[in-house]
Every structure is written in structure tokens, then in C-alpha cells.
C-alpha atoms as a PDB file:
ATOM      1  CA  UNK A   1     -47.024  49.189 -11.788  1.00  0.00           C
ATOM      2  CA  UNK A   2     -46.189  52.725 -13.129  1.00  0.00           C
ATOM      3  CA  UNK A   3     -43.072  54.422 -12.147  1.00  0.00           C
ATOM      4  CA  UNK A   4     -43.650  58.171 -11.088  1.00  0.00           C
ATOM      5  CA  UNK A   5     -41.403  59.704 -14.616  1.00  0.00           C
ATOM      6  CA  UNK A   6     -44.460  58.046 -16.666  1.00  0.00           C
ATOM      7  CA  UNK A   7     -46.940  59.243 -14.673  1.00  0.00           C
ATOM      8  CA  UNK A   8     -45.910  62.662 -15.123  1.00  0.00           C
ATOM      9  CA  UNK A   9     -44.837  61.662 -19.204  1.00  0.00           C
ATOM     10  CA  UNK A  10     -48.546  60.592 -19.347  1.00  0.00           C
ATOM     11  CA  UNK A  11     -50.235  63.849 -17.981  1.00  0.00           C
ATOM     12  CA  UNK A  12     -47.544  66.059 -19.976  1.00  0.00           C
ATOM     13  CA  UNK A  13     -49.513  64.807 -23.444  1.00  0.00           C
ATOM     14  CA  UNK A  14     -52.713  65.590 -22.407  1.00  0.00           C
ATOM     15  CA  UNK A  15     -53.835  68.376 -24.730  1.00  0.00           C
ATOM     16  CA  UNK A  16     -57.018  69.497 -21.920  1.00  0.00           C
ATOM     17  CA  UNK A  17     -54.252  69.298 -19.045  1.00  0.00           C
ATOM     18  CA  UNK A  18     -54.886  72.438 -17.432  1.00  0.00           C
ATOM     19  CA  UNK A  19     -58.796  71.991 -17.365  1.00  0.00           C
ATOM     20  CA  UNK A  20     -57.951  68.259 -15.831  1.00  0.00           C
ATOM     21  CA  UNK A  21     -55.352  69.488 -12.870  1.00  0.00           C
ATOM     22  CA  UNK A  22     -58.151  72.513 -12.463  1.00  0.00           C
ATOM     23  CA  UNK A  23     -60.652  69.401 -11.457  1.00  0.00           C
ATOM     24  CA  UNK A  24     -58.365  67.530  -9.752  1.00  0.00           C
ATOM     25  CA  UNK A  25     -57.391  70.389  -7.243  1.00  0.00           C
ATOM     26  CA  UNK A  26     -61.103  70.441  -6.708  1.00  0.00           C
ATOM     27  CA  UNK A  27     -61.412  67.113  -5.616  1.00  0.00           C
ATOM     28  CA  UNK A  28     -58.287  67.235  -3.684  1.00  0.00           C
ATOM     29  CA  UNK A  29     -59.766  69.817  -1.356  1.00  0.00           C
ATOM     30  CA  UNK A  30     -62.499  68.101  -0.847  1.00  0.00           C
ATOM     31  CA  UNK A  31     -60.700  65.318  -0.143  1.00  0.00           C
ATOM     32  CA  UNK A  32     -58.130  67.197   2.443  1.00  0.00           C
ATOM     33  CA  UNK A  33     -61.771  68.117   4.481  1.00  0.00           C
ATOM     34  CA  UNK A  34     -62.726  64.182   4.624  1.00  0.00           C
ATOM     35  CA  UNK A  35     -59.205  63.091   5.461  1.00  0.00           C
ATOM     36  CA  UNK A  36     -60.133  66.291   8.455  1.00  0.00           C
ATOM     37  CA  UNK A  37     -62.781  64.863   9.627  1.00  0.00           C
ATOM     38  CA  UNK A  38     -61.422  61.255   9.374  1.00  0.00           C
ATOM     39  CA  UNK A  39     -58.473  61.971  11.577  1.00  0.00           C
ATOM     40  CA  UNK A  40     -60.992  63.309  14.140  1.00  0.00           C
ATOM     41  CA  UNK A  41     -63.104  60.280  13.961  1.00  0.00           C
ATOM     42  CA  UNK A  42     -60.413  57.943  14.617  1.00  0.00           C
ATOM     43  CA  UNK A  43     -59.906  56.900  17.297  1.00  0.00           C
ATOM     44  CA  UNK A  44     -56.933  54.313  19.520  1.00  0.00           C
ATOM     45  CA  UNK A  45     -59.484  51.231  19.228  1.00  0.00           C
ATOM     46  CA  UNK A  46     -60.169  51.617  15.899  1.00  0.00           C
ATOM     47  CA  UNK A  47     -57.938  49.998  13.065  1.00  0.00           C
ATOM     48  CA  UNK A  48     -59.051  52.172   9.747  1.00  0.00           C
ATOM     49  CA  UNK A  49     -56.658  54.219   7.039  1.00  0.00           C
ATOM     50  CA  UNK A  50     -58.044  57.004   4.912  1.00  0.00           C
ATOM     51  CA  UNK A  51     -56.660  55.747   1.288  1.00  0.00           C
ATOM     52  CA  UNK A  52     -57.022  58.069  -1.755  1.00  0.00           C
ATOM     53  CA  UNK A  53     -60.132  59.651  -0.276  1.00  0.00           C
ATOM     54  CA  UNK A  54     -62.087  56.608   1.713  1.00  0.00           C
ATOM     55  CA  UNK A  55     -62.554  55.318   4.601  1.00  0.00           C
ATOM     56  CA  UNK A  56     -61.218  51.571   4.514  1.00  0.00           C
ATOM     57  CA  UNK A  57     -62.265  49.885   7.763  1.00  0.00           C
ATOM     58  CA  UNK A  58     -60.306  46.587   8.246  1.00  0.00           C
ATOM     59  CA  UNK A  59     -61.849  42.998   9.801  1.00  0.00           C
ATOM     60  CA  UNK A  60     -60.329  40.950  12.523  1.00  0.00           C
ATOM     61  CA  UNK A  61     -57.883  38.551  11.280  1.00  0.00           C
ATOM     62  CA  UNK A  62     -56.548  34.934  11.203  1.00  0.00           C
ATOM     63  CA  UNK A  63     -54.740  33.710  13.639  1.00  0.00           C
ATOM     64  CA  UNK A  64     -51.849  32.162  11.141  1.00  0.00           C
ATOM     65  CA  UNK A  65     -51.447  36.442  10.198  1.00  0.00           C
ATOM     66  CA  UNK A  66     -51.470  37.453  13.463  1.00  0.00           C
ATOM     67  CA  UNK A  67     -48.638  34.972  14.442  1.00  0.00           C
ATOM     68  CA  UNK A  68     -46.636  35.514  11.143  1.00  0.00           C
ATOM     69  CA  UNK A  69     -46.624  39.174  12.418  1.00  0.00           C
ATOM     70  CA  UNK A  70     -46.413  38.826  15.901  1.00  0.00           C
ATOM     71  CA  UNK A  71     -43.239  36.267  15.596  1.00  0.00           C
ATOM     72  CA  UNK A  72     -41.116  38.970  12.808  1.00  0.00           C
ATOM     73  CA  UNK A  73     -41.934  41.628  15.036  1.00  0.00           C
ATOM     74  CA  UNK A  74     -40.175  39.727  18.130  1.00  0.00           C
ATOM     75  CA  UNK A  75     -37.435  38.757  15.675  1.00  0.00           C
ATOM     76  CA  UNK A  76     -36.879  42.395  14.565  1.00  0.00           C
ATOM     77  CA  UNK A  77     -37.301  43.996  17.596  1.00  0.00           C
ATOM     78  CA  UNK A  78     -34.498  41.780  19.234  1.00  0.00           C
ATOM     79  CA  UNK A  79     -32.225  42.986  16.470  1.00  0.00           C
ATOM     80  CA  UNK A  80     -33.108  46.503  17.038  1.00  0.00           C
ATOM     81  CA  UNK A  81     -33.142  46.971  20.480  1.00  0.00           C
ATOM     82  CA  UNK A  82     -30.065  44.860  20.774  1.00  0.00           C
ATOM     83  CA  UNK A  83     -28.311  47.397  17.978  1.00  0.00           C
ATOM     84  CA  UNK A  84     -30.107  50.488  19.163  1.00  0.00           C
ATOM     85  CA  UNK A  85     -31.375  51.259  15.538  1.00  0.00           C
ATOM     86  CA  UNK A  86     -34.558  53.090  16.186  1.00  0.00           C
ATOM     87  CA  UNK A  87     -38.234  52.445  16.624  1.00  0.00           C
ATOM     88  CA  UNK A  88     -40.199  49.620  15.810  1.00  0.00           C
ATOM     89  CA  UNK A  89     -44.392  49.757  15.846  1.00  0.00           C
ATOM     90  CA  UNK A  90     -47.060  47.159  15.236  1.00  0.00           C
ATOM     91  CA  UNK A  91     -50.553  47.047  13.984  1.00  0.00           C
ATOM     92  CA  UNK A  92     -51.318  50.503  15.195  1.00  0.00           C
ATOM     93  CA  UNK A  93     -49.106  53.155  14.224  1.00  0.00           C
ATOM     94  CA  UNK A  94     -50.622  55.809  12.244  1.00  0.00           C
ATOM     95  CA  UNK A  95     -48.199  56.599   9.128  1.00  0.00           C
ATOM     96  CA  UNK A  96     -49.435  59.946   7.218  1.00  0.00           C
ATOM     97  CA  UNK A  97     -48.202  60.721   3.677  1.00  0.00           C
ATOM     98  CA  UNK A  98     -49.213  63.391   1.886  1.00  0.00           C
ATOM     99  CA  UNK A  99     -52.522  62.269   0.815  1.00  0.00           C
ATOM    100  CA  UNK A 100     -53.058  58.934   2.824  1.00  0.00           C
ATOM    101  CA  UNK A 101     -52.850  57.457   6.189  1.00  0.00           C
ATOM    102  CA  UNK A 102     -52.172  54.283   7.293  1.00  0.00           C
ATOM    103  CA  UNK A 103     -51.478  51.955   9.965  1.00  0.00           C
ATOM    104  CA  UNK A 104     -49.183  48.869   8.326  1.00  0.00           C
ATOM    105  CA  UNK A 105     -48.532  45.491  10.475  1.00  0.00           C
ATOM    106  CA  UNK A 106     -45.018  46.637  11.365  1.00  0.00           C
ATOM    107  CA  UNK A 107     -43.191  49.689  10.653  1.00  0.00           C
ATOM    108  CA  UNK A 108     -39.617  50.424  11.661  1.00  0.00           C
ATOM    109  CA  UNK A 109     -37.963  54.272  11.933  1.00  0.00           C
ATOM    110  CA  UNK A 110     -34.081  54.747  12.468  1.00  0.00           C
ATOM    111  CA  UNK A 111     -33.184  56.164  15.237  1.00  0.00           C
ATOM    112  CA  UNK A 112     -32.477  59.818  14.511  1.00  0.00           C
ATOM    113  CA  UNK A 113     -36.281  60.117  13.006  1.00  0.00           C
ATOM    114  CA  UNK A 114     -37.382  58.135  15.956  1.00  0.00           C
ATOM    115  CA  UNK A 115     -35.702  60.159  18.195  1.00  0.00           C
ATOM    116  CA  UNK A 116     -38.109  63.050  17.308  1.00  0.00           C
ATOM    117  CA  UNK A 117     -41.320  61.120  18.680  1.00  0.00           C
ATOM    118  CA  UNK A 118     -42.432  61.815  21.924  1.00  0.00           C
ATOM    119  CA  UNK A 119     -45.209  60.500  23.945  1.00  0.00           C
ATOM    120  CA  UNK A 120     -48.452  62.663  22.417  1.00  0.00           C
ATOM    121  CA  UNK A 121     -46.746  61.327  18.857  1.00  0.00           C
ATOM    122  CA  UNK A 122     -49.885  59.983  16.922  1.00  0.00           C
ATOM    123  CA  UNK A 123     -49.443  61.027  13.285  1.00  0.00           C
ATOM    124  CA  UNK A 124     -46.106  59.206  11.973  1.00  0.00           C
ATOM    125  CA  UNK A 125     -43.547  60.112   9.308  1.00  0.00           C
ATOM    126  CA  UNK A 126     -42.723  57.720   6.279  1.00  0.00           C
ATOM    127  CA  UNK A 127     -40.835  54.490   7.894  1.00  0.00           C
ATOM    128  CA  UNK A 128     -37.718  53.339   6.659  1.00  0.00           C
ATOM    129  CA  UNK A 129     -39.210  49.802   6.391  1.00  0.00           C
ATOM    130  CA  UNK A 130     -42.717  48.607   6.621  1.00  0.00           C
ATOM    131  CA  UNK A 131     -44.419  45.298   6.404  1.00  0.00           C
ATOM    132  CA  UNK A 132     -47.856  44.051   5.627  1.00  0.00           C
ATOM    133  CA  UNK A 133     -49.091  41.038   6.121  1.00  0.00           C
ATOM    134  CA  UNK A 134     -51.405  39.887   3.145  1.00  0.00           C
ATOM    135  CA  UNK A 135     -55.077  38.815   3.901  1.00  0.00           C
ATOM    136  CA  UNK A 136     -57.611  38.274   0.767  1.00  0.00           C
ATOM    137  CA  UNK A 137     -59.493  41.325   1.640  1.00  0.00           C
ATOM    138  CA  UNK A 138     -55.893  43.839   1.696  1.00  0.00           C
ATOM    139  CA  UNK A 139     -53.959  41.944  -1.203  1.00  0.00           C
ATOM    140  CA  UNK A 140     -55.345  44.334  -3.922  1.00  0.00           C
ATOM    141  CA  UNK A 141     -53.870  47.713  -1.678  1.00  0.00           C
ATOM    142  CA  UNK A 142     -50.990  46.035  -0.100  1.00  0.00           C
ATOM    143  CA  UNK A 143     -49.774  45.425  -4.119  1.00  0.00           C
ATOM    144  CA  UNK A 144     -51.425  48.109  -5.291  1.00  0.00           C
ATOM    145  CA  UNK A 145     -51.721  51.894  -3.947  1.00  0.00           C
ATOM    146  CA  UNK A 146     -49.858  50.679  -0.677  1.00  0.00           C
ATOM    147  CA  UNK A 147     -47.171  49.540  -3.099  1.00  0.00           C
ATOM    148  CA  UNK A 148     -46.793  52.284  -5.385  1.00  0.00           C
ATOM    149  CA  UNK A 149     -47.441  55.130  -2.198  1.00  0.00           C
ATOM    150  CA  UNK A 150     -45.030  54.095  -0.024  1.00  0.00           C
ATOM    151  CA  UNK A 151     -42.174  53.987  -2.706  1.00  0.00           C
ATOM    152  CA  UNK A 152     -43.093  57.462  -3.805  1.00  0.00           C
ATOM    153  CA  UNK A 153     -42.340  58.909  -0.190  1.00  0.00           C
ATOM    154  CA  UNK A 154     -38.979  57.012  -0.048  1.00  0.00           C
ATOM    155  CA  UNK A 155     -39.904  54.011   2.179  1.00  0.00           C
ATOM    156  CA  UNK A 156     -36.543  51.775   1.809  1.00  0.00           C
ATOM    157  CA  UNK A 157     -37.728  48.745   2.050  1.00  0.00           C
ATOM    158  CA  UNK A 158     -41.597  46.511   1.915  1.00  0.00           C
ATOM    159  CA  UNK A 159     -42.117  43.470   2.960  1.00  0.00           C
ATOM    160  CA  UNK A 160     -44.909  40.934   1.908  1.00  0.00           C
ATOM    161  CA  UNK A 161     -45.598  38.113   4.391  1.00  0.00           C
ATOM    162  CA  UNK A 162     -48.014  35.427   2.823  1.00  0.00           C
ATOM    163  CA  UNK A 163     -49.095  33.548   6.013  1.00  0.00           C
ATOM    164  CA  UNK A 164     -51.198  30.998   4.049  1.00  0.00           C
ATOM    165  CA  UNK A 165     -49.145  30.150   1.621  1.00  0.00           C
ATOM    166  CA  UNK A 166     -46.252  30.774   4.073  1.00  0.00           C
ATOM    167  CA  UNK A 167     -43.805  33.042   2.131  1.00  0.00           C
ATOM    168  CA  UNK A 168     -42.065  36.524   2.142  1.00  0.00           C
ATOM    169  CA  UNK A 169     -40.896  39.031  -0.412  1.00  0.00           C
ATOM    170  CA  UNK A 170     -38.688  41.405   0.538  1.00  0.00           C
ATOM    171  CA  UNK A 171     -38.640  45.071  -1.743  1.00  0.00           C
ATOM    172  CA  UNK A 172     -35.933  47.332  -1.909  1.00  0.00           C
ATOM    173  CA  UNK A 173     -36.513  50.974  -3.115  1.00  0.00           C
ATOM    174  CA  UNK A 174     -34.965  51.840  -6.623  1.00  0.00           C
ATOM    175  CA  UNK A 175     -34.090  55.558  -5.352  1.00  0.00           C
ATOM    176  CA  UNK A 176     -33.748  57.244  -8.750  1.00  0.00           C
ATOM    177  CA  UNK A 177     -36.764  55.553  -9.938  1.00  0.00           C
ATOM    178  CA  UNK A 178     -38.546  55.727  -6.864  1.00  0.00           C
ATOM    179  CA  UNK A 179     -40.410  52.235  -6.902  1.00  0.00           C
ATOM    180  CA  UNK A 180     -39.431  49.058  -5.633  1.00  0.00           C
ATOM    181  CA  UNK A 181     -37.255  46.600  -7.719  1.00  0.00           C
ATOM    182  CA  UNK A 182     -38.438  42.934  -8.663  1.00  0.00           C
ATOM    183  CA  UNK A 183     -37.361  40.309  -5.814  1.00  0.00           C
ATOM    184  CA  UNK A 184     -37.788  36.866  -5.887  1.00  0.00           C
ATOM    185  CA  UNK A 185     -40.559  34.770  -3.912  1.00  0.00           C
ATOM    186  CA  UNK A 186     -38.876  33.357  -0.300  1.00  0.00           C
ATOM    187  CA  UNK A 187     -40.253  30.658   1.597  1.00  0.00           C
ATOM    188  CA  UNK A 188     -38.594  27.113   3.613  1.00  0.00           C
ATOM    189  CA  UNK A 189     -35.365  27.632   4.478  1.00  0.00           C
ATOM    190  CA  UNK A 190     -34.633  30.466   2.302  1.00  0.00           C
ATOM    191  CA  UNK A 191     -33.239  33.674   4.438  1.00  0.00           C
ATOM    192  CA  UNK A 192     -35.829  37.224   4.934  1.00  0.00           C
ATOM    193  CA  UNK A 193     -32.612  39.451   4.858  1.00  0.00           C
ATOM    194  CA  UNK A 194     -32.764  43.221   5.377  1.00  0.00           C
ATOM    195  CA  UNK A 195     -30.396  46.227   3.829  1.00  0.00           C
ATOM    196  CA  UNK A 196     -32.350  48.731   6.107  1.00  0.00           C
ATOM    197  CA  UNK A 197     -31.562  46.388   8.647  1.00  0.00           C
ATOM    198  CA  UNK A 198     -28.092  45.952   8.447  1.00  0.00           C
ATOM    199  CA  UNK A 199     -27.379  42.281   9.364  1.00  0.00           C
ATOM    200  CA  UNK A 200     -30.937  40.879  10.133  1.00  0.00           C
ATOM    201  CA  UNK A 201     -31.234  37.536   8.377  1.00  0.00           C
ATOM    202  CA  UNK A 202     -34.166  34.881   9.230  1.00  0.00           C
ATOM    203  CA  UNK A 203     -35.645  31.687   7.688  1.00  0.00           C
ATOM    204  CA  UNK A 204     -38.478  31.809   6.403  1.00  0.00           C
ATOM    205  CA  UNK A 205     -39.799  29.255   7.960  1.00  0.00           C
ATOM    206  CA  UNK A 206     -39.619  30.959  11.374  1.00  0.00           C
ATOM    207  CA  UNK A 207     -42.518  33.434  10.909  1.00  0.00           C
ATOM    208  CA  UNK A 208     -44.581  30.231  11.037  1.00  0.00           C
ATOM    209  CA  UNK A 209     -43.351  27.383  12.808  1.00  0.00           C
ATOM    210  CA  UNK A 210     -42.700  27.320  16.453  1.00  0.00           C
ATOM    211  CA  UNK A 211     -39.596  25.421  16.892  1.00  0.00           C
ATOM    212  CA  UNK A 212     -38.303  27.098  13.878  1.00  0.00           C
ATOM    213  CA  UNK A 213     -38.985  30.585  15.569  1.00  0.00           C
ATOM    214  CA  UNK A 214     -37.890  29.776  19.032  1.00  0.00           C
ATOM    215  CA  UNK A 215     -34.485  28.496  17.505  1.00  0.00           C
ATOM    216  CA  UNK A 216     -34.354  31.618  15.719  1.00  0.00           C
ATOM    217  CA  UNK A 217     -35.104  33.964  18.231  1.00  0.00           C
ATOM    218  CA  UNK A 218     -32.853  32.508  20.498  1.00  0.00           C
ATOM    219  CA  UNK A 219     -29.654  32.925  17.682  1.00  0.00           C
ATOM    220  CA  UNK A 220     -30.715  36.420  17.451  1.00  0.00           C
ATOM    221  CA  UNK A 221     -30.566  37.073  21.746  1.00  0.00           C
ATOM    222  CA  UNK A 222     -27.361  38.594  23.350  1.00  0.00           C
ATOM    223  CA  UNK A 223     -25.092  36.086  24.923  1.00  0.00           C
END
């Protein structure tokens, strides 16, 4: 994965780079009318993102990925709500950036950019933490463009929940770089910890096993 400074290194030696940025702006306006159009295609029922210039419709899921996100949502929005940190969304939220949209499994906003939203609220600022839940037909985007584009627009922190092989990685944004640092593969008893988050720790396990998350989410409830 390619850090923004090369990027920029790599286009800076191109000898023809004025002819290529002269195409490029092309495309990008034609582009800007599909993303247009896109926006006022979509509509509440629908679950689609417009992703470096396509349409990318996405399938109904298994159930072991719905209840991997369903049970960290529950877990995260306990710790939220109990610590009145901000706004937590799932499955449908609508994220812009400045060239994509897209509608992650869970996104989280602290609470002086959630503040902001009110109820007509359907295009959403970058998060300050988002996680996706990986399925063998999102894998490729969810470490790939997904990946690299929410790091570029200062997204603190990316989770990936593997619900088949039943583990988490947890990203943390490298700020100067602007991408995410390595992390190490979570699963079992290992604790899902969060710096955005200040505080929230859960086993892994949790996300998917019942007793597990029940014991958890009852740790994480007010006494």
C-alpha cells in the first residue's frame, strides 16, 4: 500500500505530467456528473457506494457478519452512550469524501462533529472510526481503496472484523504519514482495544459467541 508522499514523488517524475493531470481533470468531471446522478439514484433501501467512479451494488449477507456487526455495535454503543462521546451509525450511513461515498458497517463521530447532524443529515463527514466487516466479495476494497481512502481523509482508526475466520485488526492512523500503521492479527481471548475510544476494550471472542458477548456486554452496562 502506497503512502500519499510517494504518490505525489511518483507523478513529480513524470516527464508528460501536465498532458496526464490535463486527462485526468477530464475524467474527474465526468466522474463528479456520475457521482450527481448516483446520489440522486440512491435511495434509503438501497445499500450501494459510488467508489472511484462506479456504482458498486452490495449482496445480502451471512448471518455470522451480520451478528459479528450487530454484537460490536451493541458493545460500542454502550460505551458511547454511557460516556456521551458522539454518534454511532450502522450499515447505512452515507460517508462522502472527496471523490467517494460510502456506507461502512459501523462508523462512529465524536461528539462535537456529531453535534452538527440534524435530522435531514444524509451525506456524512469522515468518521473518527469506522469498521467493515469482511465478506469475499468486499475484501479486495475493504484492504484496498477503502483502506488507503479513508486514511487519506484522516479517519483515526479501521477496523477489520473476519467473521469466518473469527478475528479483528484494529488500525491506527500514522498522522504525518497519513496511512494506517501495521497491527497484529486478534482473535480468542485477545482484547479489540480502541485509542479513539478511550477505554473500550473487548475479547475477541465476543463478536461471535453468545455467552462470550452477553458476559461482555453486561461488564460494559452502568451499575
Amino acid at each position: 500500500m502506497h503512502s500519499l508522499s510517494s504518490s505525489y514523488s511518483a507523478l513529480l517524475d513524470l516527464p508528460d505530467l501536465k498532458l496526464v493531470l490535463q486527462k485526468v481533470e477530464d475524467q474527474l468531471q465526468a466522474e463528479a456528473l456520475r457521482r450527481e446522478a448516483f446520489l440522486d439514484w440512491l435511495t434509503p433501501d438501497m445499500k450501494a457506494e459510488f467508489i472511484n467512479g462506479e456504482t458498486v451494488m452490495h449482496s445480502p449477507v451471512k448471518r455470522s457478519h451480520l451478528l459479528a456487526n450487530q454484537r460490536l455495535f451493541l458493545l460500542l454503543h454502550t460505551w458511547v452512550a454511557h460516556n456521551q462521546l458522539g454518534e454511532l451509525a450502522i450499515e447505512k450511513a452515507l460517508i462522502s469524501l472527496t471523490r467517494n461515498d460510502y456506507e461502512p458497517d459501523i462508523c462512529f463521530w465524536r461528539k462535537e462533529v456529531a453535534d452538527k447532524f440534524d435530522g435531514d443529515t444524509m451525506r456524512h463527514p469522515a468518521p473518527d472510526l469506522v469498521v467493515e466487516v469482511l465478506s469475499p466479495s468486499t475484501e479486495a476494497r475493504d484492504r484496498g481503496v477503502k483502506f488507503r481512502d479513508y486514511a487519506a481523509h484522516g479517519i483515526r482508526e479501521y477496523w477489520l472484523i473476519d467473521p469466518d475466520a473469527e478475528t479483528v485488526e484494529v488500525f491506527q492512523l500514522n498522522e504525518e504519514a497519513m496511512e494506517y500503521g501495521p497491527t497484529r492479527l486478534l482473535a480468542g481471548q485477545d482484547l479489540a482495544s480502541s485509542q479513539v475510544l478511550t477505554g473500550f476494550a473487548v475479547p475477541v471472542q465476543a463478536l461471535f459467541e453468545a455467552n462470550a458477548f452477553q458476559a461482555c456486554l453486561s461488564a460494559l452496562l452502568p451499575s
